[in-house]
Protein backbone atom coordinates (compact mmCIF):
# COMPACT_ATOMS: atom_id res chain seq x y z
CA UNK A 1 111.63 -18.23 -67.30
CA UNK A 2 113.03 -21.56 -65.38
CA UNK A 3 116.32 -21.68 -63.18
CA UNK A 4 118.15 -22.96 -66.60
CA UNK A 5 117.52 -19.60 -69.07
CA UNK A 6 121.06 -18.45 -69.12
CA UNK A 7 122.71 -21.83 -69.64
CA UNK A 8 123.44 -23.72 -73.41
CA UNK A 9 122.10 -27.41 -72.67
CA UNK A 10 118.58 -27.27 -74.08
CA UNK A 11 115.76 -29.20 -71.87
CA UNK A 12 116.46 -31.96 -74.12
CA UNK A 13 119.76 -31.69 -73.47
CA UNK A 14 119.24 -32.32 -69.53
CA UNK A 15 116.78 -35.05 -70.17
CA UNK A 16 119.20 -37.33 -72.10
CA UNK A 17 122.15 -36.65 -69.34
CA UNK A 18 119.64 -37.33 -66.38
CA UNK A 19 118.54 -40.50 -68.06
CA UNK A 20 122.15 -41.50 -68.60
CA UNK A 21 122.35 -41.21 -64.90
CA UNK A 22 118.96 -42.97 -64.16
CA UNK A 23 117.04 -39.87 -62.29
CA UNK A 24 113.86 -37.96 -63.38
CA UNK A 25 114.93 -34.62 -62.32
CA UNK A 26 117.47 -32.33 -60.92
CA UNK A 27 115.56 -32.30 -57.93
CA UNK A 28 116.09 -36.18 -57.82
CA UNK A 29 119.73 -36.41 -58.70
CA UNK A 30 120.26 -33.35 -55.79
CA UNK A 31 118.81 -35.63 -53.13
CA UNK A 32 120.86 -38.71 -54.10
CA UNK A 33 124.24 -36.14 -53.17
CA UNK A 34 123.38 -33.51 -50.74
CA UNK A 35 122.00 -34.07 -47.29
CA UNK A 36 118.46 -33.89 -47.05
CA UNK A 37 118.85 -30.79 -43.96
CA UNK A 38 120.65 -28.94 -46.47
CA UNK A 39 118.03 -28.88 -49.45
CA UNK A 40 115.65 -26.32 -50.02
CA UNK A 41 112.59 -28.14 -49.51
CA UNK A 42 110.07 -26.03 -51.92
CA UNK A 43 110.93 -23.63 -54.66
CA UNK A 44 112.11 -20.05 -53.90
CA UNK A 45 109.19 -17.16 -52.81
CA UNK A 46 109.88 -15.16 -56.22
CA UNK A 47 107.55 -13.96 -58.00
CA UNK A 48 107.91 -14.91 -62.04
CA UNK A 49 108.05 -12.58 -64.52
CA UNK A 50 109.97 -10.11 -62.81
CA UNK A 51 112.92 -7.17 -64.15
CA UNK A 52 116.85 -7.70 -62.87
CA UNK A 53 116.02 -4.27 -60.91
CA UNK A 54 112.94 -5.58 -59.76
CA UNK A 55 114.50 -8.57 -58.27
CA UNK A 56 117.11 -6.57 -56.82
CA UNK A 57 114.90 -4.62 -54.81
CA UNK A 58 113.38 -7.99 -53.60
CA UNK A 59 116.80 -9.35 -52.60
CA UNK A 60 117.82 -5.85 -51.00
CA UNK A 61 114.49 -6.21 -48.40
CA UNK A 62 114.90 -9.22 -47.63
CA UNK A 63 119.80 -8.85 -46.81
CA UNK A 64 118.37 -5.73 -44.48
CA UNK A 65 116.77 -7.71 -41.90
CA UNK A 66 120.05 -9.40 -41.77
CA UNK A 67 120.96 -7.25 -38.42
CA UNK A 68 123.96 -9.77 -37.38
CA UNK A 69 126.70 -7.55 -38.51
CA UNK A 70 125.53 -4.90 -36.20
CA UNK A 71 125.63 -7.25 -33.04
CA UNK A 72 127.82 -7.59 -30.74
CA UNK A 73 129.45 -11.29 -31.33
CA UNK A 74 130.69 -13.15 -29.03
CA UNK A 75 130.21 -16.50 -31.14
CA UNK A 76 133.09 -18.60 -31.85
CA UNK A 77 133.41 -22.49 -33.01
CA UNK A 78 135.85 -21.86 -35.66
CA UNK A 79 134.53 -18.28 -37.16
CA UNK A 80 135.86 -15.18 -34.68
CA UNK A 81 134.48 -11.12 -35.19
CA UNK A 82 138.06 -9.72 -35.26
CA UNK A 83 139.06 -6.21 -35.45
CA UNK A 84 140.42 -5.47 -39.01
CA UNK A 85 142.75 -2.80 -39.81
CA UNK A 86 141.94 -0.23 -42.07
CA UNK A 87 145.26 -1.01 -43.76
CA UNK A 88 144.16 -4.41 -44.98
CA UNK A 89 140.98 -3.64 -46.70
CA UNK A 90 143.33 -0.56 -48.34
CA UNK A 91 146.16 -2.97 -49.56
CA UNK A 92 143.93 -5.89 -50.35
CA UNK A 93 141.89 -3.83 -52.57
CA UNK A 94 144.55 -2.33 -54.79
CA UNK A 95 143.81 -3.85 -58.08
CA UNK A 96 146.85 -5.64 -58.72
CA UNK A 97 146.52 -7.49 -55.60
CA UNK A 98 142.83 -7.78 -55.40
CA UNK A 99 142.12 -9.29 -58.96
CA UNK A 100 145.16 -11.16 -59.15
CA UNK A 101 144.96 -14.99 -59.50
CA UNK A 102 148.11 -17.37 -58.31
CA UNK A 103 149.72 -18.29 -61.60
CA UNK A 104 149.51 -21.74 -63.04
CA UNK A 105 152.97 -20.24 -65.38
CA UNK A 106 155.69 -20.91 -62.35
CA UNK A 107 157.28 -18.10 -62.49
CA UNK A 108 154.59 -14.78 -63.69
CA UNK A 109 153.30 -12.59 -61.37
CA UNK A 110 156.12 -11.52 -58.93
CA UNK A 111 154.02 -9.50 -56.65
CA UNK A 112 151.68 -12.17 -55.87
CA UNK A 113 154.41 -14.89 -55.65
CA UNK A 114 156.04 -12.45 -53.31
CA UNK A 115 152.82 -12.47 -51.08
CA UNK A 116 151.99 -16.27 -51.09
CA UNK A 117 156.04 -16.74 -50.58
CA UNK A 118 155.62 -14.42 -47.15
CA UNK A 119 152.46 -16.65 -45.58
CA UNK A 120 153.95 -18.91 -45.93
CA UNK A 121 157.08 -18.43 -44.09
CA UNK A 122 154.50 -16.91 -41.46
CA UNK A 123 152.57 -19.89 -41.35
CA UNK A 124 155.92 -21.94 -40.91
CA UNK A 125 156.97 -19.68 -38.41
CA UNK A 126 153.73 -19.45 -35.96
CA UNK A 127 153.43 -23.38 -36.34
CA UNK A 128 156.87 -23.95 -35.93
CA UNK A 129 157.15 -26.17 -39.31
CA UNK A 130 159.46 -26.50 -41.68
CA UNK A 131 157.27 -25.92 -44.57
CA UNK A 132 153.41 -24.69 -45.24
CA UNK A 133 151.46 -24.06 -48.49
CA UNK A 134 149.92 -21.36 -50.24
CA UNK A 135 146.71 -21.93 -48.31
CA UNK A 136 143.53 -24.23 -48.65
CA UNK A 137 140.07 -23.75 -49.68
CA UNK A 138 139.20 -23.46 -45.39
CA UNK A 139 139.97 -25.42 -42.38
CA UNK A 140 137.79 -28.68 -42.83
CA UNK A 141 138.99 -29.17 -46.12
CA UNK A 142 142.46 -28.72 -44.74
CA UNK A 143 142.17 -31.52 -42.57
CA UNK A 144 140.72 -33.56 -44.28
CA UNK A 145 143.27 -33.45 -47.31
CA UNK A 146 145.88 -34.24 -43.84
CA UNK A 147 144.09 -37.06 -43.47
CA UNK A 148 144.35 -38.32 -47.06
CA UNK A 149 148.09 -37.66 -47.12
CA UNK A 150 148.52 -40.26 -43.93
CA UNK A 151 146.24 -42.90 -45.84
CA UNK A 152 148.29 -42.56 -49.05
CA UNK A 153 151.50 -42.08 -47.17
CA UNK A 154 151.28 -45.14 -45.13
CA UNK A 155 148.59 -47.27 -46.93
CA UNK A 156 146.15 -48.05 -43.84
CA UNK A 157 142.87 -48.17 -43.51
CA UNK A 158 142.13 -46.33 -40.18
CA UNK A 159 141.79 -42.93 -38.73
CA UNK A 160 141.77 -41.90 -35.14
CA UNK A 161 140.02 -38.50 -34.15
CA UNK A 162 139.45 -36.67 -30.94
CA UNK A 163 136.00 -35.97 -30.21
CA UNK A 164 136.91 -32.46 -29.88
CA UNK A 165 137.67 -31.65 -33.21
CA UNK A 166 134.97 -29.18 -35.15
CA UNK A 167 132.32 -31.87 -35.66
CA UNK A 168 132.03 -29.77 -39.19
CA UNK A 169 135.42 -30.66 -39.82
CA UNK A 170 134.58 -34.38 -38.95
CA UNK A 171 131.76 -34.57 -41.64
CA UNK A 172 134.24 -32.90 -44.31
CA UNK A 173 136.66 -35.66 -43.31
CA UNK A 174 134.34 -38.30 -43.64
CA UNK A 175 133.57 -36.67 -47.02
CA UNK A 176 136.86 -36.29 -48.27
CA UNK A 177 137.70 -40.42 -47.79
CA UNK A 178 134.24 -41.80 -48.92
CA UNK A 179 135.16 -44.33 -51.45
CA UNK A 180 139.01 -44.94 -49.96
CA UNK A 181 137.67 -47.69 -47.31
CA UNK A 182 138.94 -46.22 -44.34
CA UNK A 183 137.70 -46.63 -40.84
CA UNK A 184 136.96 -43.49 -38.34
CA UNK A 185 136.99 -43.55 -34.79
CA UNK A 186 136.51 -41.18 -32.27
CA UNK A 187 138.43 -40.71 -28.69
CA UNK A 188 136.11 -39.47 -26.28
CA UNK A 189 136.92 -36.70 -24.24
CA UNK A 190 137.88 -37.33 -20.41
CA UNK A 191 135.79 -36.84 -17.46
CA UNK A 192 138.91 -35.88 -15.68
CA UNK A 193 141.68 -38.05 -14.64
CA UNK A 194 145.44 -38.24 -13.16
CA UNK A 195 146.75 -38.09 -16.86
CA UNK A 196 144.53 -35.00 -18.56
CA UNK A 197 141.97 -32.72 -17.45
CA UNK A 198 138.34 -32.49 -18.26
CA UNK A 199 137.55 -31.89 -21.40
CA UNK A 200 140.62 -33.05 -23.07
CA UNK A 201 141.14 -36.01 -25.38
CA UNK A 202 141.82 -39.73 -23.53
CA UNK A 203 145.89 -41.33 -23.76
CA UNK A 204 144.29 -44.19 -22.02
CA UNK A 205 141.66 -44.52 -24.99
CA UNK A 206 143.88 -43.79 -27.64
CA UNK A 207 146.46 -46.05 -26.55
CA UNK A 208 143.95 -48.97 -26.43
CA UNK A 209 142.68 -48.81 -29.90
CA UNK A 210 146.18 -47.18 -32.01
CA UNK A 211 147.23 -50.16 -34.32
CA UNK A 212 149.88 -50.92 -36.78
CA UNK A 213 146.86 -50.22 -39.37
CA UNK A 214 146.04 -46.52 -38.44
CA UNK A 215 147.02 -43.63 -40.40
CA UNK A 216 146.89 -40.62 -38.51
CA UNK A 217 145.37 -39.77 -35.15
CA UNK A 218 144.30 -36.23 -35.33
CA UNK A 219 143.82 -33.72 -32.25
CA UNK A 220 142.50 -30.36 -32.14
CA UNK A 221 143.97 -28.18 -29.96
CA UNK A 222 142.29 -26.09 -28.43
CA UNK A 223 139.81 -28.35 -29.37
CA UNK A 224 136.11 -26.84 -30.35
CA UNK A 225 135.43 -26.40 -26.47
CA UNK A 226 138.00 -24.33 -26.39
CA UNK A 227 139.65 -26.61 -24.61
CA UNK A 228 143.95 -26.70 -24.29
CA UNK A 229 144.74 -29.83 -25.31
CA UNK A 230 148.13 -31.30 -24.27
CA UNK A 231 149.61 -32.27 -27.17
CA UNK A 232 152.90 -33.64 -25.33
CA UNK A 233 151.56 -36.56 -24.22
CA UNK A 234 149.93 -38.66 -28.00
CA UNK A 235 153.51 -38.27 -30.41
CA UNK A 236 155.46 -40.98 -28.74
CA UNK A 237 152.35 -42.90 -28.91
CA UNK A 238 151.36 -42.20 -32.66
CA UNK A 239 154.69 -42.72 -34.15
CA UNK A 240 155.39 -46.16 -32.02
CA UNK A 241 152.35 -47.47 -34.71
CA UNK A 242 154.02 -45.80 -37.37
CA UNK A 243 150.65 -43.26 -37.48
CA UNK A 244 150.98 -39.41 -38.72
CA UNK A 245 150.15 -37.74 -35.57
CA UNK A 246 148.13 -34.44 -37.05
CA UNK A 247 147.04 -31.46 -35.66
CA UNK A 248 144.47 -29.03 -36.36
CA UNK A 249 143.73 -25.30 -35.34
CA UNK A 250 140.86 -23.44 -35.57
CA UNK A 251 141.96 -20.71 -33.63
CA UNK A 252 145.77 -19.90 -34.38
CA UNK A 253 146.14 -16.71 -32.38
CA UNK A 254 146.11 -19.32 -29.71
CA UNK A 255 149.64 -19.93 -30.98
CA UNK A 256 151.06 -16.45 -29.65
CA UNK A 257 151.07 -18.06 -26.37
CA UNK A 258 150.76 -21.89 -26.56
CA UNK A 259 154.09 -24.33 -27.56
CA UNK A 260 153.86 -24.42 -31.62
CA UNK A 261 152.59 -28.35 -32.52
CA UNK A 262 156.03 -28.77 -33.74
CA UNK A 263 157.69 -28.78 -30.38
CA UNK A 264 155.04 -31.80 -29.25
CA UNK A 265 156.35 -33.41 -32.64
CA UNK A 266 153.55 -32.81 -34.97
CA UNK A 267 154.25 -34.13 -38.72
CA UNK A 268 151.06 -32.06 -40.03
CA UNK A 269 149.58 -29.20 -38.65
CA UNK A 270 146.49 -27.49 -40.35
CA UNK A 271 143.40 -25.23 -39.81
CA UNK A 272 141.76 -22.24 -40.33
CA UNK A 273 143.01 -18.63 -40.98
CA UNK A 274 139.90 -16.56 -41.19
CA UNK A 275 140.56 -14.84 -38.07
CA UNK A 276 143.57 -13.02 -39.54
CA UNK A 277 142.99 -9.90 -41.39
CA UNK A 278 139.19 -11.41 -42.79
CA UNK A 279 135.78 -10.79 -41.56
CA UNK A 280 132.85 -13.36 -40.89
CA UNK A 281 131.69 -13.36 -44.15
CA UNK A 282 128.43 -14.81 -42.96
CA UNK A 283 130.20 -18.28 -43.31
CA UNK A 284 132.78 -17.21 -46.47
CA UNK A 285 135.22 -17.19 -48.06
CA UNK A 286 137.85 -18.86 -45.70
CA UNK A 287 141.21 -19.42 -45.52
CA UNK A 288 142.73 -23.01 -44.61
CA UNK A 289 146.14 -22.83 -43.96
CA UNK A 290 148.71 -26.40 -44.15
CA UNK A 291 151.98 -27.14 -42.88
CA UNK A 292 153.89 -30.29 -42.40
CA UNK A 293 157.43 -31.41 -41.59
CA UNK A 294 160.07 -31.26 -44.71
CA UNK A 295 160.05 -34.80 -45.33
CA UNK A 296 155.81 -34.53 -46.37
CA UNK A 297 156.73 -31.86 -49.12
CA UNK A 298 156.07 -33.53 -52.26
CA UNK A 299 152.80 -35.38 -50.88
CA UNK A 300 151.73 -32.29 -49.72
CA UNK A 301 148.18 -31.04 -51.45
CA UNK A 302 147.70 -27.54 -52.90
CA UNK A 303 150.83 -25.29 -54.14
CA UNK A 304 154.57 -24.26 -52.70
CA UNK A 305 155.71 -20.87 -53.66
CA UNK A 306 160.08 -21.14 -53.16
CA UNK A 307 162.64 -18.14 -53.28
CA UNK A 308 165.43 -18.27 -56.14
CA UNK A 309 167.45 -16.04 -58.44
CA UNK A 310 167.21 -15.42 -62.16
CA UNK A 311 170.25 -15.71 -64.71
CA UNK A 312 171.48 -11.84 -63.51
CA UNK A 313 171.50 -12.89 -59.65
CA UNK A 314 168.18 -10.84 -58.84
CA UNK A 315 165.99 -12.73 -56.06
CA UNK A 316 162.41 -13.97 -57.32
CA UNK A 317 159.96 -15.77 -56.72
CA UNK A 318 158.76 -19.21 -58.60
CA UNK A 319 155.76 -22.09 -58.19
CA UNK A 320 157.92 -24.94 -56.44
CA UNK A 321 155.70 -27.58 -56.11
CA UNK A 322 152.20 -28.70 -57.19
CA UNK A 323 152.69 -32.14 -58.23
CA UNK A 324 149.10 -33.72 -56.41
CA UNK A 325 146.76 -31.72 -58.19
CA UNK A 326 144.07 -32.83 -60.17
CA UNK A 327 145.25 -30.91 -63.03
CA UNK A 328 148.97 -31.74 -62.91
CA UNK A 329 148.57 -35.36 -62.69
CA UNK A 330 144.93 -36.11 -63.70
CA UNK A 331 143.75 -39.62 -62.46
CA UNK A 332 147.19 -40.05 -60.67
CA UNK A 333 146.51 -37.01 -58.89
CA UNK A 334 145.78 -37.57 -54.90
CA UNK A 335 144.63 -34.32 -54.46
CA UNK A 336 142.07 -32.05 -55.90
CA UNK A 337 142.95 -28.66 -54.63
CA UNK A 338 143.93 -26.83 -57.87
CA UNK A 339 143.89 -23.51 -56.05
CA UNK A 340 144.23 -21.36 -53.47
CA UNK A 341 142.76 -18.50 -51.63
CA UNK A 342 144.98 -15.78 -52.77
CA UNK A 343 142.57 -12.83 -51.79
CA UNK A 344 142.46 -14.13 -47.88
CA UNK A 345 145.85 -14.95 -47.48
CA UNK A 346 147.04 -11.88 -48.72
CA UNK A 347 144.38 -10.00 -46.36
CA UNK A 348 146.05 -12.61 -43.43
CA UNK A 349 149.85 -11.45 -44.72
CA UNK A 350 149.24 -7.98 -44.05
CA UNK A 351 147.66 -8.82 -41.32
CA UNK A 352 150.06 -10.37 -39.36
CA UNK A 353 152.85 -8.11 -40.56
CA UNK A 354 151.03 -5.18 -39.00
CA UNK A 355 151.06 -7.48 -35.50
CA UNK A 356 154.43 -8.46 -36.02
CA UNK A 357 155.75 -11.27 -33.15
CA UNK A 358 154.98 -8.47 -30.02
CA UNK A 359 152.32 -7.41 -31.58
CA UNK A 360 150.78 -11.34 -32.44
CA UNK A 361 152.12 -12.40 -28.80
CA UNK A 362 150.34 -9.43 -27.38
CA UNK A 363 146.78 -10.28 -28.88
CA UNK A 364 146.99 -13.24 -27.97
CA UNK A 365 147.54 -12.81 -24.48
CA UNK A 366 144.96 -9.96 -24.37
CA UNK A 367 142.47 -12.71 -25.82
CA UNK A 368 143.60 -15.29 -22.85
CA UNK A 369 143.18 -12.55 -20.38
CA UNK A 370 139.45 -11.59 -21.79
CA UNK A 371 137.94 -14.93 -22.02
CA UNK A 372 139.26 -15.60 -17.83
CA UNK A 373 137.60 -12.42 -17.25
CA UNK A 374 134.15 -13.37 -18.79
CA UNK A 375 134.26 -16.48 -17.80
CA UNK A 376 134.50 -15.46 -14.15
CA UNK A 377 131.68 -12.77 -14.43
CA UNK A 378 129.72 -15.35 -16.25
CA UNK A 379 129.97 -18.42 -13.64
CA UNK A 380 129.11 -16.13 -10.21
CA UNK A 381 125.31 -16.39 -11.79
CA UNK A 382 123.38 -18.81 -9.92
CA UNK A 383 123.32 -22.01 -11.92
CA UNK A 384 125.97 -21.03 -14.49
CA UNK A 385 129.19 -22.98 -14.88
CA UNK A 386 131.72 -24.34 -17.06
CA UNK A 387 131.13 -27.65 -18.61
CA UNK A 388 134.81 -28.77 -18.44
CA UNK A 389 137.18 -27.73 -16.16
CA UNK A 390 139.91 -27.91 -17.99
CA UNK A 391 142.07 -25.31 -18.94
CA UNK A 392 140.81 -22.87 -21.82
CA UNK A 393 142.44 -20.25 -24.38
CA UNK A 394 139.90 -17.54 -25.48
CA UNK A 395 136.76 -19.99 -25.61
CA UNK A 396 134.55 -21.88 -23.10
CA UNK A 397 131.46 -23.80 -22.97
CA UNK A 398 129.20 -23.27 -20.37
CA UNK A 399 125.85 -25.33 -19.03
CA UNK A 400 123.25 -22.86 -18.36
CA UNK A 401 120.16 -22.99 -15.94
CA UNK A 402 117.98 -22.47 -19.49
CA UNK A 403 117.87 -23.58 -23.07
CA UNK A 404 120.83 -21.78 -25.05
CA UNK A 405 119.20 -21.18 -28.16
CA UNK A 406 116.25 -19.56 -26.23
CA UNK A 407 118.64 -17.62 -24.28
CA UNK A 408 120.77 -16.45 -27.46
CA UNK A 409 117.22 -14.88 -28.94
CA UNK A 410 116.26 -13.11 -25.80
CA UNK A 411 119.87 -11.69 -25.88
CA UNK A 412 119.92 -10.71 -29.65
CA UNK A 413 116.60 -7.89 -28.34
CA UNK A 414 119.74 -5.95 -26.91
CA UNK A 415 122.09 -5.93 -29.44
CA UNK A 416 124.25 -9.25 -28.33
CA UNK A 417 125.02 -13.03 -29.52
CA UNK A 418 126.48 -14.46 -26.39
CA UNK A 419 127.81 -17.21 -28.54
CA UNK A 420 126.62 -20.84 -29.85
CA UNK A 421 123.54 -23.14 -28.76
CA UNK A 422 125.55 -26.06 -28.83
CA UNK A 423 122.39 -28.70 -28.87
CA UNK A 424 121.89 -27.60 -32.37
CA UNK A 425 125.31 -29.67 -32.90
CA UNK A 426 125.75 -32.31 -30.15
CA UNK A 427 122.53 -34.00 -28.35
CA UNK A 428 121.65 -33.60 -24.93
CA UNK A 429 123.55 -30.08 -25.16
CA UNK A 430 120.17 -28.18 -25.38
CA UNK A 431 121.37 -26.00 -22.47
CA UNK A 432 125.23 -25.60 -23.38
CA UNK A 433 126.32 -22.36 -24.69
CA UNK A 434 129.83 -21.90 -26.23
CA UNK A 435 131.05 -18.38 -25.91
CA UNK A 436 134.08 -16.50 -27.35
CA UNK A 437 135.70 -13.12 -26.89
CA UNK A 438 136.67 -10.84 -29.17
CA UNK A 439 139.46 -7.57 -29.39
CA UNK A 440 136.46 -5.68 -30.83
CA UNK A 441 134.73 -6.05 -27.75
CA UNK A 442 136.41 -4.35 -23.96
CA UNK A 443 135.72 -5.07 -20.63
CA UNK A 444 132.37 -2.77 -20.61
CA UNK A 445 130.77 -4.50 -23.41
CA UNK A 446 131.63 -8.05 -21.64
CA UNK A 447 129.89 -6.73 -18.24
CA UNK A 448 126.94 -5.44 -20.52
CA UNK A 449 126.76 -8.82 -21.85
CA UNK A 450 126.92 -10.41 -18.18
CA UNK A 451 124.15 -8.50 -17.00
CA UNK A 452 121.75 -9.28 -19.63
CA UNK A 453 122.53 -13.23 -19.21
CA UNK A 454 121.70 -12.23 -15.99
CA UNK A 455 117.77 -10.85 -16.69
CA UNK A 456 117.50 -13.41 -19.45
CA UNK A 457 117.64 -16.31 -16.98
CA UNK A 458 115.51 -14.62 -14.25
């Protein structure tokens, strides 16, 4: 029994359509699309012949020496292990919220409408923007649909980025605008000078190569160092070229205490939700979240939900906008996000309406306060310290005495992940270590964790 059993297209059927595309195998036409890294390189250790139960079992050995779930995480880079109330798995899982689909009828399903309709305005009001969507697939994709709004909005050929964006995000972005004939560049981040700290994206850089044909210039912030970026100091810049000056969040509890990107004159600002109200998943589902000034509305990708009243005066709810996607418009479509991710955003509304503002404002600060604290512990071991010395939110990189990823496995024997080997992501980092706090995780567990950095670099 082969891969193909359950599907229609006989084996004749796949030979004709791989000839039409001039490869000899699946195998072959996978190679030509997906990165080599990615591909499993020989065929899966099952045995054949096997019963549905049988396999089961096989599956059910192997998810059980998974023990990551029962670590304490302190791993960050765009995924956080958040406390989640009880109340969200409870509400989420009521079945007319938790198999309900947003409508492609504009007007059908109230309840759900009413949810989207309520991230929304949450969205708009943590970000400080007039108007968001009804969420995106996850962060990358997010930003990268940002940056084909600026190329289709202003019809260059160029895209600025900071070299502190998720360098995932980066390769979703290059991705996304294969085929459009756009440029990328990256600012580097500064060594330190009079006009930004360490660790934060370059003016002087930015300023030198910004031209009247770039699109967008997009900063993170914090950026994936963790890293506040200040976000004053690029808008006058960006809009003198007539450039979209977009921003993207990873970490938006960071907004409880930093200036929302629309004060610093953001025109898009997008990123990822999963930290609200949804757990790690191992890697997924997601929840991107996209908001932009008024004027963006109709280029917008994904879905609007708007507030109205029917014929007797009672307030509803109704799809306002879709007019980019893919199956709206077809080929004049500049968007293919023909969904959303209901499920997570509606986990994230309840969410945040449990935190309320104090309550968001609160968490925030308590996540600020944590991350000072460990980072302090952390740095009085001999031959620890920060990489940059800029400031930092809840996140931090440090340069260790050791390799990281050696360091993270020695850790994991007690029950922690002190957070990310960053040389399996940037070269020359082999002994960098990004590290995140958590609300799960109190001052005990953080000197736990301190002390057993401690004997692993001994």
């Amino acid at each position: 029994m082969n891969s193909f059993s359950f599907l229609p297209n006989t084996d004749d059927d796949r030979r004709i359509m791989l000839e039409k595309l001039g490869f000899s195998s699946i195998r072959e036409l996978l190679k030509e699309m997906v990165p080599k890294e990615l591909l499993y390189k020989t065929e899966l250790p099952m045995p054949k012949g096997l019963s549905e139960i049988e396999v089961s079992q096989i599956l059910d050995r192997l998810a059980s020496k998974n023990i990551a779930s029962q670590m304490k995480q302190f791993i960050g880079g765009g995924a956080y292990d958040m406390f989640v109330p009880a109340a969200v798995d409870e509400i989420s899982s009521r079945p007319e919220f938790y198999t309900a689909y947003t409508p492609y009828q504009p007007e059908v399903s109230q309840g759900t409408l009413t949810a989207v309709f309520q991230f929304q305005s949450m969205i708009a009001g943590i970000t400080g923007m007039d108007v968001a969507n009804a969420s995106m697939y996850d962060g990358a994709s997010a930003v990268a649909e940002a940056a084909i709004l600026a190329i289709h909005r202003t019809g260059r050929k160029k895209i600025l980025v900071s070299s502190g964006i998720n360098p995932f995000y980066l390769q979703v972005i290059k991705s996304y605008i294969h085929g459009y004939g756009v440029e990328t560049i990256e600012i580097p981040l500064s060594p330190g000078t009079e006009t930004c700290s360490q660790g934060q994206t370059c003016p002087e850089t930015l300023g030198k190569l910004i031209d009247d044909n770039t699109a967008c210039f997009i900063l993170q912030n914090p950026n994936f160092f963790g890293i506040i970026e200040d976000g004053t100091i690029f808008a006058e810049l960006v809009h003198k070229k007539g450039a979209l000056y977009i921003i993207t969040i990873q970490d938006p509890m960071s907004l409880g205490i930093l200036k929302p990107p629309r004060e610093y004159d953001a025109d898009v600002v997008c990123g990822e939700a999963q930290q609200f109200g949804n757990y790690l998943n191992f890697g997924g589902p997601y929840l991107g979240f996209f908001a932009a000034r008024k004027e963006f509305t109709r280029q917008m990708p994904g879905r609007i939900v708007g507030q109205t009243n029917d014929i007797d005066g009672n307030r509803g709810f109704v799809m306002t906008f879709q007019t980019r996607e893919q199956h709206i418009r077809r080929a004049g479509a500049t968007s293919n996000i023909c969904t959303n991710q209901q499920l997570c955003a509606l986990r994230a509304t309840v969410y945040l309406a449990l935190l309320g503002s104090k309550g968001f404002k609160y968490l925030s600060k308590l996540l600020f306060d944590r991350a000072h604290y460990l980072a302090s512990k952390l740095t009085e071991i001999n031959n620890i310290s920060l990489l940059y010395n800029g400031h930092f939110f809840r996140e931090f990189a440090l340069e260790l005495p050791v390799n990281a990823e050696e360091l993270i496995h020695s850790a994991a024997d007690s029950n922690y992940l002190p957070g990310l080997a960053l040389g399996k992501i940037f070269p020359g980092m082999d002994n960098v270590l990004l590290t995140a706090v958590s609300d799960k995780y109190n001052r005990e567990d953080m000197d736990r964790m301190v002390k057993i950095i401690k004997e692993c670099i001994r």
